[in-house]
N, C-alpha and C. Protein backbone atom coordinates (compact mmCIF):
# COMPACT_ATOMS: atom_id res chain seq x y z
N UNK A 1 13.46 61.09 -13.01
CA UNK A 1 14.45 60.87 -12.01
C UNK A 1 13.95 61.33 -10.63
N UNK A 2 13.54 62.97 -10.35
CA UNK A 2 12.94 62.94 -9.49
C UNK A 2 11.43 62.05 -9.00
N UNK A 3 10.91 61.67 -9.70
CA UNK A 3 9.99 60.51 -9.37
C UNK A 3 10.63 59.57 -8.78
N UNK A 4 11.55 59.05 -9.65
CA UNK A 4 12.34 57.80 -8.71
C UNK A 4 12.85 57.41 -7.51
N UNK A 5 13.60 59.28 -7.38
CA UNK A 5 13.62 59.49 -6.16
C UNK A 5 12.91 59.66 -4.97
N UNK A 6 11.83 60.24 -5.39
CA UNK A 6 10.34 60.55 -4.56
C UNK A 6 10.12 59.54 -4.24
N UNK A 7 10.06 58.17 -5.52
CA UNK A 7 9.47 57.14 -4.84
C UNK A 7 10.14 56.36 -3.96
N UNK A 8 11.61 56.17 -4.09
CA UNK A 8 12.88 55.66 -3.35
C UNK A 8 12.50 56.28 -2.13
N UNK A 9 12.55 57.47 -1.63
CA UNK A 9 11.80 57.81 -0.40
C UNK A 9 10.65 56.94 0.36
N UNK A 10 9.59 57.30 -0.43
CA UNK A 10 8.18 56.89 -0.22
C UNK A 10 8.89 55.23 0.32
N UNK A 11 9.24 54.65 -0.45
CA UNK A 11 9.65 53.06 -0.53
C UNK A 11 10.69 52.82 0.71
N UNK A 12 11.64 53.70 1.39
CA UNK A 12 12.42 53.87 2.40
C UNK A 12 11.42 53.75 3.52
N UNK A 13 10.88 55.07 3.59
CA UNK A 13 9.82 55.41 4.59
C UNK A 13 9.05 54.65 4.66
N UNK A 14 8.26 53.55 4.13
CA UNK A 14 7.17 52.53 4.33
C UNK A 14 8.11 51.65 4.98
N UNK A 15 9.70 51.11 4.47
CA UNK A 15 10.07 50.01 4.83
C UNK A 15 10.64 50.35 6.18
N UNK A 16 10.99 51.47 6.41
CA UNK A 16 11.58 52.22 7.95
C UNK A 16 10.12 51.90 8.79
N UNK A 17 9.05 52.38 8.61
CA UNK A 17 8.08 52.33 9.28
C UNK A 17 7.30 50.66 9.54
N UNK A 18 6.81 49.82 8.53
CA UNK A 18 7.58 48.39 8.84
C UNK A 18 8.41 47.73 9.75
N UNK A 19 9.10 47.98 9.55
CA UNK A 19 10.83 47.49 10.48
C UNK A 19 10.36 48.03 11.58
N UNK A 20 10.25 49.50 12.18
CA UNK A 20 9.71 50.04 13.00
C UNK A 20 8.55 49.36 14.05
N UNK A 21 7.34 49.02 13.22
CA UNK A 21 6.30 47.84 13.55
C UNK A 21 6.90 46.45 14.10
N UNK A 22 7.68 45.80 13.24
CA UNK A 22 8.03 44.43 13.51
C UNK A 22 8.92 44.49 14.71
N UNK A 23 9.81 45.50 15.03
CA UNK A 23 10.72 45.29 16.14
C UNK A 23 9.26 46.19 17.34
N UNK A 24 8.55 46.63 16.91
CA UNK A 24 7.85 47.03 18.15
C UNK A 24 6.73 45.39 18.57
N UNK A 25 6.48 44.39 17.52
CA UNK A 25 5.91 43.23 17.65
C UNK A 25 6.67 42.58 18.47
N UNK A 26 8.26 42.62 18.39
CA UNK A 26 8.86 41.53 18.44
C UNK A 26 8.98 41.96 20.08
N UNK A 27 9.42 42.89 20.76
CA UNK A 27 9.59 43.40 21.75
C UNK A 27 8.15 43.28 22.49
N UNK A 28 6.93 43.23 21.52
CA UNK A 28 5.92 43.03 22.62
C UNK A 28 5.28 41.49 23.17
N UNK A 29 5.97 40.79 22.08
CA UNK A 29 5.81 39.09 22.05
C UNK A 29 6.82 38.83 23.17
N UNK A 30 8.21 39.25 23.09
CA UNK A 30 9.31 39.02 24.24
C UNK A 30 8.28 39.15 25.55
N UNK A 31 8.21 40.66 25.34
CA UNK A 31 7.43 41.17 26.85
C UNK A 31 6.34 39.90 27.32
N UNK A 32 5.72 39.85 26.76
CA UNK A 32 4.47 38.77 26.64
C UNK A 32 5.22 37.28 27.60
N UNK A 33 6.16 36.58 26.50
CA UNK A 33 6.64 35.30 27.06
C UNK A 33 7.49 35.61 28.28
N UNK A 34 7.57 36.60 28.29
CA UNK A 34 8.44 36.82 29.97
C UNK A 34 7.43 37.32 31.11
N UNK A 35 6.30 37.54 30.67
CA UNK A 35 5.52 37.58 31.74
C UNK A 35 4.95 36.29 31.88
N UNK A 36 4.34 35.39 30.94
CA UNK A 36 4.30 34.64 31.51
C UNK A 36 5.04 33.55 31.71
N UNK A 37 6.22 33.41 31.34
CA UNK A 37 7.35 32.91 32.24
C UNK A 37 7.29 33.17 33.66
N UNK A 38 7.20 34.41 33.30
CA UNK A 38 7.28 34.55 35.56
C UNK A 38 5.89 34.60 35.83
N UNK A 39 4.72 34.62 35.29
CA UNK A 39 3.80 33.79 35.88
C UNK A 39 3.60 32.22 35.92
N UNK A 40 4.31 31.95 35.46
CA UNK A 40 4.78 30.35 35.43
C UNK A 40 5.43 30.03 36.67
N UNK A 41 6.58 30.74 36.28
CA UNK A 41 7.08 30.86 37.46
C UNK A 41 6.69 30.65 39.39
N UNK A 42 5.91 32.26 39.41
CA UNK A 42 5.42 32.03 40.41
C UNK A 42 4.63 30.89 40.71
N UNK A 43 4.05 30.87 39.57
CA UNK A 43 2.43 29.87 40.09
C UNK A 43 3.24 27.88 40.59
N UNK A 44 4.69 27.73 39.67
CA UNK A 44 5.30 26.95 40.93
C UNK A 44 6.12 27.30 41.71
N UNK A 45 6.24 28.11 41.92
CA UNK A 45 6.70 28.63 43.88
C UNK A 45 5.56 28.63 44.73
N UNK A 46 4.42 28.93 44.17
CA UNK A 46 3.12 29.02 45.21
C UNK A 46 2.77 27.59 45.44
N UNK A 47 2.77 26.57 43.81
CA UNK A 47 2.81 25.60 44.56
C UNK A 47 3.61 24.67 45.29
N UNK A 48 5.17 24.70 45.05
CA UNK A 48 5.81 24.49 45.94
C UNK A 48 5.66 24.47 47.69
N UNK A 49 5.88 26.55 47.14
CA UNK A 49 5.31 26.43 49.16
C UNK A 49 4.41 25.15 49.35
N UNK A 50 2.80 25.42 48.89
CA UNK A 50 1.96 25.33 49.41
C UNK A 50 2.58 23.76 50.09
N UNK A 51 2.82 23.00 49.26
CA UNK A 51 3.35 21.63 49.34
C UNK A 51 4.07 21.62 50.96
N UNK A 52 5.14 22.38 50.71
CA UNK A 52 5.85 22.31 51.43
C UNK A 52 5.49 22.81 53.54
N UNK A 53 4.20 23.68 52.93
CA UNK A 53 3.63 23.60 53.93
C UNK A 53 2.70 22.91 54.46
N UNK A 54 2.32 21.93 53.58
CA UNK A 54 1.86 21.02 54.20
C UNK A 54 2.25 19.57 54.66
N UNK A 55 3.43 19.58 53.93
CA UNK A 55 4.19 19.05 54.81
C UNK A 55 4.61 18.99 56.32
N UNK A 56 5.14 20.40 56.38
CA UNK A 56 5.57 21.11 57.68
C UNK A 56 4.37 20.87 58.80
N UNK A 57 3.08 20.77 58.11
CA UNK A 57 1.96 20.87 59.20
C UNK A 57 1.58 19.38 59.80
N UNK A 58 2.18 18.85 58.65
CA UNK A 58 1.81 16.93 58.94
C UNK A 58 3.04 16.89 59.85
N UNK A 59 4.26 17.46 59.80
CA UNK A 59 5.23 16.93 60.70
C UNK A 59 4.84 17.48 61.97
N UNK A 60 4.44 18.69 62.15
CA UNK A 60 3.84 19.11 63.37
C UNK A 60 2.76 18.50 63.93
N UNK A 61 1.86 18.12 63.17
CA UNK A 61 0.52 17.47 63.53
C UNK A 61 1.40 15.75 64.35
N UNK A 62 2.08 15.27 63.48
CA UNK A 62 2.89 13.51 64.07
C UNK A 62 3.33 14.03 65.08
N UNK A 63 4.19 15.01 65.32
CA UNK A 63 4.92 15.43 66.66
C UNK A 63 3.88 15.41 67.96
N UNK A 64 3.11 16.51 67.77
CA UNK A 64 2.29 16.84 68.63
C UNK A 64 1.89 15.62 69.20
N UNK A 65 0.78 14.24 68.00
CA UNK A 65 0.60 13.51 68.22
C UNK A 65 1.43 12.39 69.62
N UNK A 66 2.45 12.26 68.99
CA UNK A 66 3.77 11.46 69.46
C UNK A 66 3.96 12.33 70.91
N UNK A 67 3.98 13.62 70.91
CA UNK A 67 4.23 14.07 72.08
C UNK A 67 3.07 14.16 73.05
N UNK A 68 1.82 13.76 72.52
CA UNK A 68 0.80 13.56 73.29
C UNK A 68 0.44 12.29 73.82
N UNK A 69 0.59 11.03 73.18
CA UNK A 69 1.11 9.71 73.49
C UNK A 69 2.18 9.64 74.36
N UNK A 70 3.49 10.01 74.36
CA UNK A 70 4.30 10.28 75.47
C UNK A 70 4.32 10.45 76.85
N UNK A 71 2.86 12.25 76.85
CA UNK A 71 2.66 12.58 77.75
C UNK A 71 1.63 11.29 78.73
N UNK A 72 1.19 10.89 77.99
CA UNK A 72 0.19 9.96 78.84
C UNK A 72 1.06 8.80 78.95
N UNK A 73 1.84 8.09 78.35
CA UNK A 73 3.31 7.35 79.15
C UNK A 73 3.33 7.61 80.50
N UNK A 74 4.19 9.19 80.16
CA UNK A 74 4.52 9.63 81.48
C UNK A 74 3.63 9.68 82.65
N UNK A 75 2.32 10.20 82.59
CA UNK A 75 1.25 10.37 83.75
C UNK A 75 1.16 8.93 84.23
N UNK A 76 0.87 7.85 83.41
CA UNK A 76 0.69 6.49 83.61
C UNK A 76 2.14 5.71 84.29
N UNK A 77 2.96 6.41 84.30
CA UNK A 77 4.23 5.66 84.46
C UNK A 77 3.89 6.34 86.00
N UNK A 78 3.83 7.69 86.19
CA UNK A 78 3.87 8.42 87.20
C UNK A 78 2.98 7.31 88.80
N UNK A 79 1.57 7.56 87.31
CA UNK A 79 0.81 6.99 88.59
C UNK A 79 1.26 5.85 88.96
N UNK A 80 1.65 4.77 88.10
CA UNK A 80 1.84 3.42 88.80
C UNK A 80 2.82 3.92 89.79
N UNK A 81 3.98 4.57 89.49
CA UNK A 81 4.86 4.84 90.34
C UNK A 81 4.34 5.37 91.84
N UNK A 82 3.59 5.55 91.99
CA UNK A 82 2.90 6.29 93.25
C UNK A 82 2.59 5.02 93.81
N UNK A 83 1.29 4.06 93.20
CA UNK A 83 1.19 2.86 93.71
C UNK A 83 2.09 1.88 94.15
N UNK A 84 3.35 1.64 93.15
CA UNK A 84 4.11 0.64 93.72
C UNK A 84 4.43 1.44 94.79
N UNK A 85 5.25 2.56 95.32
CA UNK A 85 5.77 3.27 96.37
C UNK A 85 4.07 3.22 97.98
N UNK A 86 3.35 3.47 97.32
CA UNK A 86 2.17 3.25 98.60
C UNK A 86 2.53 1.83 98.54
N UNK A 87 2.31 0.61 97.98
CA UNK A 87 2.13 -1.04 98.24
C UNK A 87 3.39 -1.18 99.24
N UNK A 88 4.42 -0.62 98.38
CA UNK A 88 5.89 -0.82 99.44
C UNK A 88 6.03 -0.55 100.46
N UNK A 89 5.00 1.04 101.08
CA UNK A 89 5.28 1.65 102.29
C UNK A 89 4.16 0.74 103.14
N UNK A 90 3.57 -0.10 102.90
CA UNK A 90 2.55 -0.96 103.21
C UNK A 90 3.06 -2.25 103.54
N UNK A 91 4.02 -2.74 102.55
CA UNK A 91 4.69 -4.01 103.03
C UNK A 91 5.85 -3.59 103.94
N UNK A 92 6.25 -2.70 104.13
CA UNK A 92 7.20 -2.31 105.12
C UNK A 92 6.71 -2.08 106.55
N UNK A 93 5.48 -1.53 106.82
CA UNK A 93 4.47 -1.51 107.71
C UNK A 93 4.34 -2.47 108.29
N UNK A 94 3.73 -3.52 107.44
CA UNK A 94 3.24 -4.63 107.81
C UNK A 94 4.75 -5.86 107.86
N UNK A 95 6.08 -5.54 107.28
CA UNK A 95 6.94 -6.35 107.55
C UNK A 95 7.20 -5.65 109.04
N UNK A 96 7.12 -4.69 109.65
CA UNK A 96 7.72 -3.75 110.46
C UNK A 96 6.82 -4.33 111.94
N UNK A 97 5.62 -4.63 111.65
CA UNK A 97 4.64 -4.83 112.52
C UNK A 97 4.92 -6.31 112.67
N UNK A 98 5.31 -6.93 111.78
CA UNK A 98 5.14 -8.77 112.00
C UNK A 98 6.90 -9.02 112.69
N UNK A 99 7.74 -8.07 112.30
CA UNK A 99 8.85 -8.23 113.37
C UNK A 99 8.62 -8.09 114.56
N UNK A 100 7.62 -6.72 114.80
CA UNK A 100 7.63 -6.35 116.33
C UNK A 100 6.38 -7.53 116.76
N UNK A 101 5.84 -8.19 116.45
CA UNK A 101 5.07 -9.62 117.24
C UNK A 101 5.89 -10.82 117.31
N UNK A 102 6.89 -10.75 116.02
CA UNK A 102 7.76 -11.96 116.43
C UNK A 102 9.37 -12.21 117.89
N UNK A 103 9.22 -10.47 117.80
CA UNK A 103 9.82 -9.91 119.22
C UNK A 103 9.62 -10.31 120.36
C-alpha cells in the first residue's frame, strides 16, 4: 500500500511536472507567434509608409514641376507684356507725330 502510494506520488509529481513543461511550451509558442505577428506587423507599416512616401515625393516632385512651367508662363507673359506696352508707346509717338504734320 505504501508503495502504491509512493508511487501515486512519484506518478503525480512527473505528471505535475509535465503539465508544468507543456503550459511553459505553450506560453513560449504564444510568445513566439506574437512576436512575429508584430514583426509582421511592423514590416507592413514600414512598407506602407515607405509607399506612401513615395508617393508624397512624386506629388511634390509634379507640383514643383507644374509650378516651374507656370513660372516661365509668367516671365514670358511678363516679357511680351513689356513689348506690346514699348510697340504701343511707339505707335502713339509716331500717331502723335503724324497728327502734329498733318496740323
Amino acid at each position: 500500500m505504501e508503495q502504491q502510494r509512493d508511487q501515486a506520488k512519484n506518478d503525480y509529481a512527473e505528471a505535475s511536472r509535465k503539465f508544468e513543461m507543456t503550459i511553459e511550451q505553450i506560453q513560449k509558442r504564444g510568445s513566439l507567434d506574437k512576436d512575429r505577428t508584430e514583426s509582421n506587423q511592423s514590416a507592413l507599416l514600414t512598407q506602407q509608409e515607405m509607399k506612401l512616401k513615395k508617393q508624397i515625393q512624386e506629388q511634390i516632385d509634379e507640383k514643383n514641376r507644374v509650378v516651374g512651367e507656370l513660372e516661365e508662363q509668367i516671365s514670358s507673359l511678363q516679357k511680351e507684356q513689356r513689348e506690346c506696352k514699348i510697340k504701343l508707346e511707339l505707335c502713339d509717338r509716331e500717331r502723335v507725330s503724324l497728327q502734329k504734320q498733318l496740323d
